[in-house]
Protein backbone atom coordinates (compact mmCIF):
# COMPACT_ATOMS: atom_id res chain seq x y z
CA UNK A 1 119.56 22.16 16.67
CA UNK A 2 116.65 19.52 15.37
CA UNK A 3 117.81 16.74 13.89
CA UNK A 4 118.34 16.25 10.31
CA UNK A 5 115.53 13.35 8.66
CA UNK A 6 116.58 11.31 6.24
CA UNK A 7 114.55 10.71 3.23
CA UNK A 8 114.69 7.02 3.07
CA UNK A 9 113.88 6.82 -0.79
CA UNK A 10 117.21 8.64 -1.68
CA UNK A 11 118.88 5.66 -0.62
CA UNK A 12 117.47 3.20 -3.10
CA UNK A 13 117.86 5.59 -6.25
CA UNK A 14 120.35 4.99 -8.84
CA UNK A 15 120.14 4.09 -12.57
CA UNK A 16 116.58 3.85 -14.13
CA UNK A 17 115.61 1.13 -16.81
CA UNK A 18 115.76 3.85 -19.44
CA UNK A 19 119.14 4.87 -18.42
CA UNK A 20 120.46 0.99 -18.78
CA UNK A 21 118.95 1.01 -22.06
CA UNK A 22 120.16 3.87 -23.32
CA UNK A 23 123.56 2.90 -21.92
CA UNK A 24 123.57 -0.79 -23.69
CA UNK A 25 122.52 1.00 -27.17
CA UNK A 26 125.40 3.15 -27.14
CA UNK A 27 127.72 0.19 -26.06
CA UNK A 28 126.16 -1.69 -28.87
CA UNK A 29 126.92 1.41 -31.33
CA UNK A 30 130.82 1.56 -30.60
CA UNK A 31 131.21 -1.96 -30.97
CA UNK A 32 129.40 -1.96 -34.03
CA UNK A 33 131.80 1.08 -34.96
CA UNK A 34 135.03 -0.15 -33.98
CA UNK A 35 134.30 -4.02 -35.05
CA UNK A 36 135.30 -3.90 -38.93
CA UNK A 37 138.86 -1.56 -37.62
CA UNK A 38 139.47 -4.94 -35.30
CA UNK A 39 138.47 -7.11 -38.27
CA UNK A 40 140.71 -5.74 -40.77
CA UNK A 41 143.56 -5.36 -37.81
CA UNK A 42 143.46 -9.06 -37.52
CA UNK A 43 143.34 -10.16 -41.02
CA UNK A 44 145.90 -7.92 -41.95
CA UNK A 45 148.45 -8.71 -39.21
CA UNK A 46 147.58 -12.54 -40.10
CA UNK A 47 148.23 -11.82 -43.52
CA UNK A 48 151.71 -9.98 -43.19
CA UNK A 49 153.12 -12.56 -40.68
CA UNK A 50 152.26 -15.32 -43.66
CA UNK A 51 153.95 -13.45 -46.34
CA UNK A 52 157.24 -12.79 -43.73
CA UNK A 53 157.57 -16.87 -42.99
CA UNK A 54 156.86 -16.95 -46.76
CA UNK A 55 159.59 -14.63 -47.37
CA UNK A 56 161.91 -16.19 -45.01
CA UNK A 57 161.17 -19.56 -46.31
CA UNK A 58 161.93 -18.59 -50.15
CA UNK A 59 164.97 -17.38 -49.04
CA UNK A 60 165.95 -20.47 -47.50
CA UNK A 61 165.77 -22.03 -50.44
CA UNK A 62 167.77 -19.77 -52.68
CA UNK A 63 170.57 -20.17 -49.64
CA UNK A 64 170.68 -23.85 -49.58
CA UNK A 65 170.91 -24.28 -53.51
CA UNK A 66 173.67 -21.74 -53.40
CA UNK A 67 175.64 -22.85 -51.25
CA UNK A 68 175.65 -26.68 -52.51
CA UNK A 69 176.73 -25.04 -56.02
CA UNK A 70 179.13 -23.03 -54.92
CA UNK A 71 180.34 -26.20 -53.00
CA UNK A 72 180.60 -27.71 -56.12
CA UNK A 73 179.56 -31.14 -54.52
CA UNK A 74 176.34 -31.45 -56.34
CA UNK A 75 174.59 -33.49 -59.59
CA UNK A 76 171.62 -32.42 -61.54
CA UNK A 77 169.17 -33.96 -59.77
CA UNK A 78 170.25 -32.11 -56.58
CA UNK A 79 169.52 -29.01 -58.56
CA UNK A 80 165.53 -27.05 -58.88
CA UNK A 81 163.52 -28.65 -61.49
CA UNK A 82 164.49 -27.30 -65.26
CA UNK A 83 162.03 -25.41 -66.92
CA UNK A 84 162.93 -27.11 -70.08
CA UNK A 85 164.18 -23.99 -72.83
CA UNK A 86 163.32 -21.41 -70.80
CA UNK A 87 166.26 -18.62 -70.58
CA UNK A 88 167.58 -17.09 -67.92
CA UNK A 89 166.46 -13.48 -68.63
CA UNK A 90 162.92 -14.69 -68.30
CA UNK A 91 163.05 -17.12 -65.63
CA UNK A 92 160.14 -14.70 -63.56
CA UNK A 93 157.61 -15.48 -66.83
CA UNK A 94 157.97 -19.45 -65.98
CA UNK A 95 154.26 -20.47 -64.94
CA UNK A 96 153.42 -21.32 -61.88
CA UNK A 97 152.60 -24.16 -60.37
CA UNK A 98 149.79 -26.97 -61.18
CA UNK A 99 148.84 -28.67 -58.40
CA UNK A 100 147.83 -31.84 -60.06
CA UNK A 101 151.52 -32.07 -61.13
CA UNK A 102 152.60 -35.39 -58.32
CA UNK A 103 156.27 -35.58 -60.06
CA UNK A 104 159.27 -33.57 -58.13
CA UNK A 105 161.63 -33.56 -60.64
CA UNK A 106 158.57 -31.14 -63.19
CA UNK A 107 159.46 -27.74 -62.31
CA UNK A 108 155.16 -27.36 -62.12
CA UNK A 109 155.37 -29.14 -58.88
CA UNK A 110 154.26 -27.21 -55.47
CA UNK A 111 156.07 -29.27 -52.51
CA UNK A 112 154.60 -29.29 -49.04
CA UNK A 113 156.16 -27.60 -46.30
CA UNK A 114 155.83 -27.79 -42.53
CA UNK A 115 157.40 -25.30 -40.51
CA UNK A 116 155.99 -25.54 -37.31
CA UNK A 117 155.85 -29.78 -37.09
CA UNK A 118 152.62 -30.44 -36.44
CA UNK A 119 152.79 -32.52 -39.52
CA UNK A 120 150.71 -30.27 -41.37
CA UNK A 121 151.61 -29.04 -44.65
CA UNK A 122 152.05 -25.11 -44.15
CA UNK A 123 153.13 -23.89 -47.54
CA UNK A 124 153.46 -25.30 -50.98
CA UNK A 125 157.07 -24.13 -52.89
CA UNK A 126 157.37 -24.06 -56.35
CA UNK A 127 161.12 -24.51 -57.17
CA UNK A 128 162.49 -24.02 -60.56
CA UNK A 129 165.28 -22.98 -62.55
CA UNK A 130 166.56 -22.02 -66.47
CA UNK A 131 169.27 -23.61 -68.85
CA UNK A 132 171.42 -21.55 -67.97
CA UNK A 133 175.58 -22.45 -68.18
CA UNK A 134 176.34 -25.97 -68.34
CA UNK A 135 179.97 -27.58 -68.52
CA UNK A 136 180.03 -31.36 -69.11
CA UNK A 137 176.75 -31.86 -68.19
CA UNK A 138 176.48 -29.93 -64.87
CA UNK A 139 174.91 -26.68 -64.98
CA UNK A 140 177.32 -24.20 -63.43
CA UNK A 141 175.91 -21.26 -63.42
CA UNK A 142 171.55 -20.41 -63.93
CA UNK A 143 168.85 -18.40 -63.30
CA UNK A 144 166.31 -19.57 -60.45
CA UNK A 145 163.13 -19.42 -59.14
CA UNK A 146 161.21 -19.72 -56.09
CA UNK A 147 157.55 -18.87 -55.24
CA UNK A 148 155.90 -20.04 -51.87
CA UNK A 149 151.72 -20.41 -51.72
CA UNK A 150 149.22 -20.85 -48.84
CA UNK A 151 148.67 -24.01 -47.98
CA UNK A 152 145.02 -23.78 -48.98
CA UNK A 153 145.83 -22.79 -52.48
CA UNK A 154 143.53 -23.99 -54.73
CA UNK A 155 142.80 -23.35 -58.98
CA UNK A 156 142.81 -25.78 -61.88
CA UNK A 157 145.60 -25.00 -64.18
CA UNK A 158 149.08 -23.25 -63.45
CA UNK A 159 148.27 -21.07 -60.45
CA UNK A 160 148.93 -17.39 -60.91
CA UNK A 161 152.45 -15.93 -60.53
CA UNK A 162 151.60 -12.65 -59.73
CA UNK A 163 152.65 -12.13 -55.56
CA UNK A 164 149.47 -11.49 -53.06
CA UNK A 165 148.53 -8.08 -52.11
CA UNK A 166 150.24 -6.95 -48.72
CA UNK A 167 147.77 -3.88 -48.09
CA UNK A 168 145.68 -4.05 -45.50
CA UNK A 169 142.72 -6.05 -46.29
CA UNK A 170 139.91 -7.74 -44.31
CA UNK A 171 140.24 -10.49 -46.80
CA UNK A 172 143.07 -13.32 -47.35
CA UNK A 173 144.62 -11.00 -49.79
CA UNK A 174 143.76 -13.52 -52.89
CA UNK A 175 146.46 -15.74 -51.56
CA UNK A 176 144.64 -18.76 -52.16
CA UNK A 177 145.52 -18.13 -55.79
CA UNK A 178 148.83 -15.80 -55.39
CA UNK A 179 152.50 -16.63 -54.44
CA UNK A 180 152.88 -15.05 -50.85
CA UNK A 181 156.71 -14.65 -52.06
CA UNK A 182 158.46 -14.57 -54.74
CA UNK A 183 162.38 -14.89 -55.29
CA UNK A 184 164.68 -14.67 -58.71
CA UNK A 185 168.02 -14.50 -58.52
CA UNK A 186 171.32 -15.77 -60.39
CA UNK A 187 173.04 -18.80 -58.72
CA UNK A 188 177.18 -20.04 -60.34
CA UNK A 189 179.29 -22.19 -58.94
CA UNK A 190 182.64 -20.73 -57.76
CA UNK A 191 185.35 -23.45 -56.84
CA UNK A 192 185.85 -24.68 -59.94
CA UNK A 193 188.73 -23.56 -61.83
CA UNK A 194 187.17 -22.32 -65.17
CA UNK A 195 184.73 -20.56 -62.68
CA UNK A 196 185.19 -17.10 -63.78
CA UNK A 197 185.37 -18.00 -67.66
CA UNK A 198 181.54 -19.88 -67.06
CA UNK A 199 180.09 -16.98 -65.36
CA UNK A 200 181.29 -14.36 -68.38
CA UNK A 201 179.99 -16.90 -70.64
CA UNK A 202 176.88 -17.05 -69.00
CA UNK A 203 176.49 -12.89 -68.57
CA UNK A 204 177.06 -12.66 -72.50
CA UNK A 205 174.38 -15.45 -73.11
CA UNK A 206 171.80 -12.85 -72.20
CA UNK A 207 172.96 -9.45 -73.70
CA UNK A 208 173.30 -8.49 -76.90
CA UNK A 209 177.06 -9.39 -78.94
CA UNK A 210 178.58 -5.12 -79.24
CA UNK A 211 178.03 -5.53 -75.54
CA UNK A 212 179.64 -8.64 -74.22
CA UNK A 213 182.37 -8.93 -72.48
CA UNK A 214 185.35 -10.11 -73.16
CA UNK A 215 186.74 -13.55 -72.30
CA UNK A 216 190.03 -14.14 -71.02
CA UNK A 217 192.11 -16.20 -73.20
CA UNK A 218 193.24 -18.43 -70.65
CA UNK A 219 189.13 -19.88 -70.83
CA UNK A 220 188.30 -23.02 -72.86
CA UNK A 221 184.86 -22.00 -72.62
CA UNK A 222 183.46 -21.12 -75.96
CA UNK A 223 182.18 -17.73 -75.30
């Protein structure tokens, strides 16, 4: 049997320079595809996982302030900022915060936080509270507020009070403007002995009189 030649050429074939070409413009079209699906991916997961350590951190804040009332070891100025005549049924229409307000104790102030210690300021907190129940002085039982911003929140005025979007969004979701969490929620002390009579008085304070409830006679609280 004769042996076999080998064609020499078909060694040194393989991909032509159209073939590259054509193969780098359809690399170039699925990235250009799939790019604003990663885009929004990112800025939404970035997104989210701010509003959850904003979440987390308003709640932190409702916890502490409970627990020192209900410890009962606490003065006024321990307490949120007052929002000076505002009720406790419309604590969530309070504005929001101005961030030329430098004074603590005005319930407009937005106070830095740093969660992660680099000394950076990741969130600004606008703590506040209503009138509310107050026995000798010391409010005992009241409405309160917390909203958390981005850091690089930014507006002249009161901010808005209205919380950030959490759909998925290529964008920052507004929350340069917009609380990334928002908290309301009733806070009364409880180891004090007219306890129970403050916190009925403060219930009827926000309902109307043919549906109050009624006070124990043992109370010295006015109802």
């Amino acid at each position: 049997m004769p042996p076999q030649k080998v064609n020499p050429r078909a060694q040194e074939q393989g991909l032509t320079l159209i073939e590259c070409l054509v193969a780098i413009v359809v690399v170039g079209l699925v990235s250009s595809a799939i790019a604003p699906a990663l885009v929004l991916s990112v800025a939404t997961r970035v997104h989210s996982q701010k509003a959850e350590q904003a979440l987390a951190l308003a709640q932190s804040q409702i916890d502490s302030t409970r627990v020192l009332v209900e410890r009962g070891e606490y003065t006024v100025a321990d307490l949120p900022p007052l929002d000076t005549g505002r009720a406790d049924k419309d604590v969530a229409m309070a504005l929001g915060p101005n961030l030329g307000v430098t004074d603590p104790t005005n319930f407009a102030y937005a106070q830095p936080v740093d969660i992660d210690g680099n000394g950076q300021p990741d969130f600004l907190v606008q703590r506040f509270r209503a009138v509310g129940e107050v026995v000798n002085g010391t409010p005992v039982a009241f409405a309160m507020g917390v909203r958390v911003y981005d850091r690089d929140a930014s507006g002249a005025g009161n901010l808005s009070t209205a919380p950030a979007s959490l759909v998925m969004t290529s964008t920052n979701g507004r929350r340069n403007e917009r609380p990334l969490a928002t908290l309301y929620t009733t806070i009364a002390a409880s180891n004090q002995g007219e306890s129970l009579c403050n916190l009925i008085t403060y219930v009827n304070s926000g309902v109307v009189s043919g549906s109050r409830k009624n006070v124990p006679t043992i109370c010295t609280v006015a109802p």
